[in-house]
Every structure is written in structure tokens, then in C-alpha cells.
Protein backbone atom coordinates (compact mmCIF):
# COMPACT_ATOMS: atom_id res chain seq x y z
CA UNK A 1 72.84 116.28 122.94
CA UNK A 2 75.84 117.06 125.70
CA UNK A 3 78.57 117.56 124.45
CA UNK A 4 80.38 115.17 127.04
CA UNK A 5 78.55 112.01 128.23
CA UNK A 6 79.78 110.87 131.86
CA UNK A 7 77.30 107.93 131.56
CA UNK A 8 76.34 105.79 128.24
CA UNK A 9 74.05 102.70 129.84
CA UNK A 10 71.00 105.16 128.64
CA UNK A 11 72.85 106.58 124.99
CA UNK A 12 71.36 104.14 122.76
CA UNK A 13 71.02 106.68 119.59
CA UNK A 14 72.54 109.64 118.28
CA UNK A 15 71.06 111.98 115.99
CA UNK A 16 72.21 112.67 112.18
CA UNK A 17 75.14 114.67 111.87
CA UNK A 18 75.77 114.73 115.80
CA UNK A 19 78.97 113.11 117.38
CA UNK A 20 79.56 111.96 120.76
CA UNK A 21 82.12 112.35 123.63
CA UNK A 22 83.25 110.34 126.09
CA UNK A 23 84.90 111.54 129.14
CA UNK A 24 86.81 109.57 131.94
CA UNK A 25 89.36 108.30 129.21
CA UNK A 26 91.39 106.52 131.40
CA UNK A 27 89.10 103.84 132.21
CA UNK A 28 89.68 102.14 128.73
CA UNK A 29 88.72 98.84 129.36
CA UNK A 30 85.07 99.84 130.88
CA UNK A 31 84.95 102.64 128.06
CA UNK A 32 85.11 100.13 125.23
CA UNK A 33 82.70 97.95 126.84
CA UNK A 34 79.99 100.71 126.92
CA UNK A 35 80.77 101.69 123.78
CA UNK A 36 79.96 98.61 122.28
CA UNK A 37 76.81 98.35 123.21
CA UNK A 38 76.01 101.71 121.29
CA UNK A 39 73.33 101.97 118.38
CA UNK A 40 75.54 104.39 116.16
CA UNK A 41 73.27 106.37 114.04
CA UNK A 42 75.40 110.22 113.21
CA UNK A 43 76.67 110.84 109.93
CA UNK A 44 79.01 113.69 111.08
CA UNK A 45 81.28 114.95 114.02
CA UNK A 46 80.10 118.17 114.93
CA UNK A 47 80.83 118.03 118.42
CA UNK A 48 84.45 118.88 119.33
CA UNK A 49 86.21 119.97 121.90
CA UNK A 50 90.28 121.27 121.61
CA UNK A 51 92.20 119.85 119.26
CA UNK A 52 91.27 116.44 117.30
CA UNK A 53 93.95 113.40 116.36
CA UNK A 54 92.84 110.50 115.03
CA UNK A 55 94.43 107.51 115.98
CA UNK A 56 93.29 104.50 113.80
CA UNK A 57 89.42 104.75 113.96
CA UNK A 58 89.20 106.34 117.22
CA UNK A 59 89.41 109.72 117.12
CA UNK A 60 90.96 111.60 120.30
CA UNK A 61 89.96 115.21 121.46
CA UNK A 62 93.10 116.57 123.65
CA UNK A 63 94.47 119.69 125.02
CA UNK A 64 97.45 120.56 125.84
CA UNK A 65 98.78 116.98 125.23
CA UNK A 66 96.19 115.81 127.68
CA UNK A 67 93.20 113.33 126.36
CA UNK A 68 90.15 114.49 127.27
CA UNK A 69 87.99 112.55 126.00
CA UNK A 70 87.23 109.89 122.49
CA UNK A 71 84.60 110.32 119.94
CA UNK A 72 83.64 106.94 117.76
CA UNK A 73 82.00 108.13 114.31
CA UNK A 74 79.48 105.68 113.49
CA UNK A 75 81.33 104.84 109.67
CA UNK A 76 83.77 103.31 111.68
CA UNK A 77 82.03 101.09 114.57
CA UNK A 78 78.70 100.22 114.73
CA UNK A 79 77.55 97.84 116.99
CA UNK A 80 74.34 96.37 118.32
CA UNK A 81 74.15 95.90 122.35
CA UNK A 82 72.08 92.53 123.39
CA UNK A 83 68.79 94.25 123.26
CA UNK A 84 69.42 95.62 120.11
CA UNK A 85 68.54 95.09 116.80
CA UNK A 86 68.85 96.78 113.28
CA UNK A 87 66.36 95.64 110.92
CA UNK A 88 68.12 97.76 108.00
CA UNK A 89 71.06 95.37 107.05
CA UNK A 90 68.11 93.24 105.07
CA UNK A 91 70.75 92.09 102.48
CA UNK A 92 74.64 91.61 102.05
CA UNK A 93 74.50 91.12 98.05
CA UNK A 94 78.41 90.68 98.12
CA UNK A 95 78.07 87.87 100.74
CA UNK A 96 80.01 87.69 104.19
CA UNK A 97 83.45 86.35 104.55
CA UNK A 98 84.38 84.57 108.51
CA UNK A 99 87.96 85.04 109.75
CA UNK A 100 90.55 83.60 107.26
CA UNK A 101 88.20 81.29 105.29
CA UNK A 102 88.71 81.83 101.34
CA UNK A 103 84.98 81.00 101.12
CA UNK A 104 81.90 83.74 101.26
CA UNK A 105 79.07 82.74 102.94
CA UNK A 106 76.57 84.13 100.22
CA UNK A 107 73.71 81.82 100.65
CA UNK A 108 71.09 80.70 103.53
CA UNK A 109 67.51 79.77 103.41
CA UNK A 110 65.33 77.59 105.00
CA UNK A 111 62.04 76.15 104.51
CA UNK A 112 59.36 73.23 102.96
CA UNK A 113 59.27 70.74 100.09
CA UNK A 114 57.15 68.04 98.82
CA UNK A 115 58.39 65.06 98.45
CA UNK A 116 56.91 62.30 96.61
CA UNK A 117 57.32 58.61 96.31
CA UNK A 118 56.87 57.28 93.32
CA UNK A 119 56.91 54.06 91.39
CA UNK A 120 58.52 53.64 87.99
CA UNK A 121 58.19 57.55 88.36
CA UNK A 122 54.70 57.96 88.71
CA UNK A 123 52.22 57.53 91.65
CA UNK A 124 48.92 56.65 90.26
CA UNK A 125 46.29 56.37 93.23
CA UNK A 126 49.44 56.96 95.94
CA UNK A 127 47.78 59.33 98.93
CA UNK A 128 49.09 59.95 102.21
CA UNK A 129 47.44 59.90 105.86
CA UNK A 130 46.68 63.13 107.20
CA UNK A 131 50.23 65.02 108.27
CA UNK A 132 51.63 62.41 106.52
CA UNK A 133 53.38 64.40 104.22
CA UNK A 134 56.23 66.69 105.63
CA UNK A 135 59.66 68.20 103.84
CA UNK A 136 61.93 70.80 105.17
CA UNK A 137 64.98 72.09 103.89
CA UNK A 138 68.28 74.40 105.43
CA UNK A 139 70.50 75.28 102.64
CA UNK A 140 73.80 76.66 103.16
CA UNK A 141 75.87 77.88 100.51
CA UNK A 142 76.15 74.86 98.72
CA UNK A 143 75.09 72.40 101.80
CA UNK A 144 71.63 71.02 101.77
CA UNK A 145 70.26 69.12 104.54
CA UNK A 146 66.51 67.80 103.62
CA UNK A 147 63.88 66.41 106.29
CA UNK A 148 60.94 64.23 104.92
CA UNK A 149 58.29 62.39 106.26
CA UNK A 150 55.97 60.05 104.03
CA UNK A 151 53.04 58.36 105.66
CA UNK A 152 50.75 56.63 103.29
CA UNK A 153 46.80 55.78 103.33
CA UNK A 154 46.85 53.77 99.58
CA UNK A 155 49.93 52.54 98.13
CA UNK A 156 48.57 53.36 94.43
CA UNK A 157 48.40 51.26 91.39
CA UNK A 158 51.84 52.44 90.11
CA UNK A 159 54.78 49.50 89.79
CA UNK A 160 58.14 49.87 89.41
CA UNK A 161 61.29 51.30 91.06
CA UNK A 162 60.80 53.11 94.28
CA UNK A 163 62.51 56.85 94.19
CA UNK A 164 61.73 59.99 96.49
CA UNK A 165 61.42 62.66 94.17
CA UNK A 166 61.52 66.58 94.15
CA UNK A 167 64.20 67.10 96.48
CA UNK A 168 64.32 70.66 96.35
CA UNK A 169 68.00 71.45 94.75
CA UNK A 170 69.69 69.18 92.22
CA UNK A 171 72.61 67.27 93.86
CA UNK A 172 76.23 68.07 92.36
CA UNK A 173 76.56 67.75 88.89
CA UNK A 174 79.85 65.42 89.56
CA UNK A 175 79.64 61.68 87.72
CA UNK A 176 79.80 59.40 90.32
CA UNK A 177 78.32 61.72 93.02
CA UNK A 178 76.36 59.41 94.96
CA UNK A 179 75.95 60.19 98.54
CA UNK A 180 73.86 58.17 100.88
CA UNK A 181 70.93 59.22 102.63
CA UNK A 182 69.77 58.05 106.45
CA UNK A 183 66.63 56.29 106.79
CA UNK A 184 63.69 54.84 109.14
CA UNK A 185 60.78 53.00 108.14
CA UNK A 186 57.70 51.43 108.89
CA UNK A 187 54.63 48.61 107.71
CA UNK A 188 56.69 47.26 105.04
CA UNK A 189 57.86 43.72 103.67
CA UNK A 190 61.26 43.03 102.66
CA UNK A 191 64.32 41.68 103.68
CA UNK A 192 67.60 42.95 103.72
CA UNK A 193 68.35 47.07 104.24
CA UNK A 194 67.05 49.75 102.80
CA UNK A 195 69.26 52.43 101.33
CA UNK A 196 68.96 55.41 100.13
CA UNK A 197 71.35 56.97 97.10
CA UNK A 198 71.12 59.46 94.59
CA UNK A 199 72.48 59.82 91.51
CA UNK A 200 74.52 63.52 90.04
CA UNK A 201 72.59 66.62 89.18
CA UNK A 202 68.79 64.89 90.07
CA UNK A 203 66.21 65.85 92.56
CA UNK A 204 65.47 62.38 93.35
CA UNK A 205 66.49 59.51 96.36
CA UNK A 206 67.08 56.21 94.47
CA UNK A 207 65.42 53.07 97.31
CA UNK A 208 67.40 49.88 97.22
CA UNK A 209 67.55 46.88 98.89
CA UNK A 210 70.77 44.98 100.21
CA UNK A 211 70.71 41.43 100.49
CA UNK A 212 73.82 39.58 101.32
CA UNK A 213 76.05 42.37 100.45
CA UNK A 214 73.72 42.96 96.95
CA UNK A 215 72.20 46.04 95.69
CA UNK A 216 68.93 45.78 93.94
CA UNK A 217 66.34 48.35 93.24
CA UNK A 218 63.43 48.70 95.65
CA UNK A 219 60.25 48.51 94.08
CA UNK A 220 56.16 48.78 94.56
CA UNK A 221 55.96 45.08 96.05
CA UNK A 222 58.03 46.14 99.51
CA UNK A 223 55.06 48.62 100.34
CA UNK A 224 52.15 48.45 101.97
CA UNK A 225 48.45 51.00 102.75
CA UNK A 226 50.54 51.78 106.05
CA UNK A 227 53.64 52.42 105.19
CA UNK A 228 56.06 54.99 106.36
CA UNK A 229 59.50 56.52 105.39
CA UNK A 230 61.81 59.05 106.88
CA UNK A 231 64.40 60.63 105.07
CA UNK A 232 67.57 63.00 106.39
CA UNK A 233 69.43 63.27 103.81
CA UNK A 234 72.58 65.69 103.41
CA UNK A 235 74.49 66.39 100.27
CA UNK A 236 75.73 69.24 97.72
CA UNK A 237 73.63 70.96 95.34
CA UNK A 238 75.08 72.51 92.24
């Protein structure tokens, strides 16, 4: 490795225990910029030229009170150009804290459920059309949103109170924690609106019906062979 580097668009790594310079110090703006599109990878400055002062993290090479050039170790920046990626940072097991927020970020996943309507809780003889089952989830910390599709082929023998069950976190354990849900359906009989609700620290959607400003509990009798339900639903798990 040279031990001053006129030109960094082609420096994209730097070998363990190497350092690097960079010349034409007076051109700070345009200096930081290349810099920052470095893949840092030394572990220890070995290249040095004159005298070294460190000023903050950036470490100065001068002689006789003229800057010749800055070195960046790669403990104190590291950064990834556009192109870039570093595929060791799998984890951050203390979580990641943005600007002033008091709150760590220490959760995100994404992926499927399976929901499941059911009647008095069960769903005896219920199947669904083909694809006509679909859940997805994004959790963030404590934020769920939920996706679900339910598309069915045979309403089942099962009677009783319509729910959409195994959402796939419990909602807040908080009494009286009750938020609503946003739905769309299809090739059913009722009359009124269907809600959606769910009660504290379950994993199910409680279906009722408003009538005239009423609540009552949805049951087997609004549902048909063809029915269909979709569910967004967006709420705070425990």
C-alpha cells in the first residue's frame, strides 16, 4: 500500500494493521466526501509520515507546522459507500438508538401467520379456496401491523361467535385495550357494519355487527361457502 494516496475513487479496502494517507489536505470538503465512501478494514496505523496530532478522531500528519496530509483509523469511522455492503454487523444485541429519541430500536421482523376464523372458537368442516389463506406480519419494537386474507370454500358446521384467531403477538396486556381493526368483505348476509376489535393480551379479532349505533357479536349465520374477509389490523403487542 502507498504510503500517500492522491486518488481514493479505487481504495475500497485496506489491509490489517495498515493505515492510510491522504494528501491534498486543503481540499476538505471533497476529502471528506471520498473518504466516506471508504470500506475501513486496518486495525493499526503503521503508516506515518512526520510528526502525528490527533485532533478529535482525525488524526493529522504535519511537518514543520504544515499539514501534510490526514489518516482516518478505521475504530473511529467506518463507512459503507453506495455499492457497498458489510454483511458482518449480523446483530446489534444492545439495540440502536436514532438521534435524541429515549427509545432503542431493539426489535424488527417480518414475515407469515395463519389466521383462522372460527366459530364459538372452533372451525369444524371450515376450509378455504385455494390462496385463500394469507397472513403477514412487520413488527417493530412493540408495533405490529398484521395483513390477512380469508377466502372460504365451506363455511363448516361450527356456530357461534365469529373471531380471527392466532394473530401472531398478544395485544397489550392493558384492561380496556381495545383497538379497532380495518376491514373489507365479501358473499356475506348481514346488515349493519362489520367491526373488528380485540380484547387485552389475546391473539384474537373479536367480529361484530353495528346496527343503529348497537354492538352485537357476529356469528356463523352472516357467512356464507363464498365468503371473504380482509383484515389490516395495527396495534401493540406486549
Amino acid at each position: 500500500m502507498p504510503s500517500t494516496v492522491r486518488d481514493l475513487s479505487e481504495l475500497t479496502t485496506i489491509d490489517n494493521a495498515d493505515m492510510f494517507l491522504v494528501s491534498d489536505t486543503s481540499d476538505v470538503v471533497n476529502r471528506d466526501k471520498r473518504i466516506s465512501r471508504l470500506n475501513l478494514m486496518g486495525t493499526d496505523m503503521v503508516k506515518r509520515i512526520g510528526t502525528l496530532t490527533t485532533v478529535g478522531h482525525l488524526p493529522q500528519f504535519h511537518d514543520d507546522n504544515t499539514i501534510k496530509g490526514s489518516g482516518i483509523h478505521y475504530l473511529d469511522v467506518a463507512r459503507l459507500g453506495t455499492a457497498q455492503s458489510y454483511t458482518a454487523l449480523a446483530t446489534f444485541s444492545a439495540g440502536i438508538k436514532l438521534g435524541a429519541s429515549p427509545t432503542t430500536l431493539n426489535y424488527y421482523e417480518e414475515g407469515t401467520w395463519t389466521p383462522a376464523l372460527q366459530f364459538g372458537g372452533a372451525s369444524n368442516g371450515l376450509t378455504y379456496a385455494s390462496q385463500g389463506l394469507i397472513g403477514r406480519f412487520i413488527r417493530v419494537n412493540k408495533m405490529v401491523t398484521v395483513w390477512a386474507t380469508l377466502r372460504l370454500s365451506n363455511v363448516g358446521s361450527s356456530v357461534g361467535n365469529a373471531t380471527v384467531a392466532n394473530l401472531p403477538f398478544p395485544t397489550l396486556n392493558l384492561f380496556n385495550f381495545r383497538p379497532p381493526a380495518t376491514l373489507a368483505m365479501g358473499g356475506m348476509s348481514f346488515t349493519g357494519t362489520i367491526v373488528a376489535i380485540t380484547v387485552h393480551n389475546t391473539t384474537d379479532l373479536i367480529l361484530q355487527l353495528i346496527t343503529n349505533g348497537v354492538a352485537a357479536n357476529l356469528t356463523n349465520a352472516a357467512f356464507t361457502n363464498s365468503s371473504v374477509l380482509y383484515v389490516n389490523f395495527c396495534y401493540e403487542t406486549t
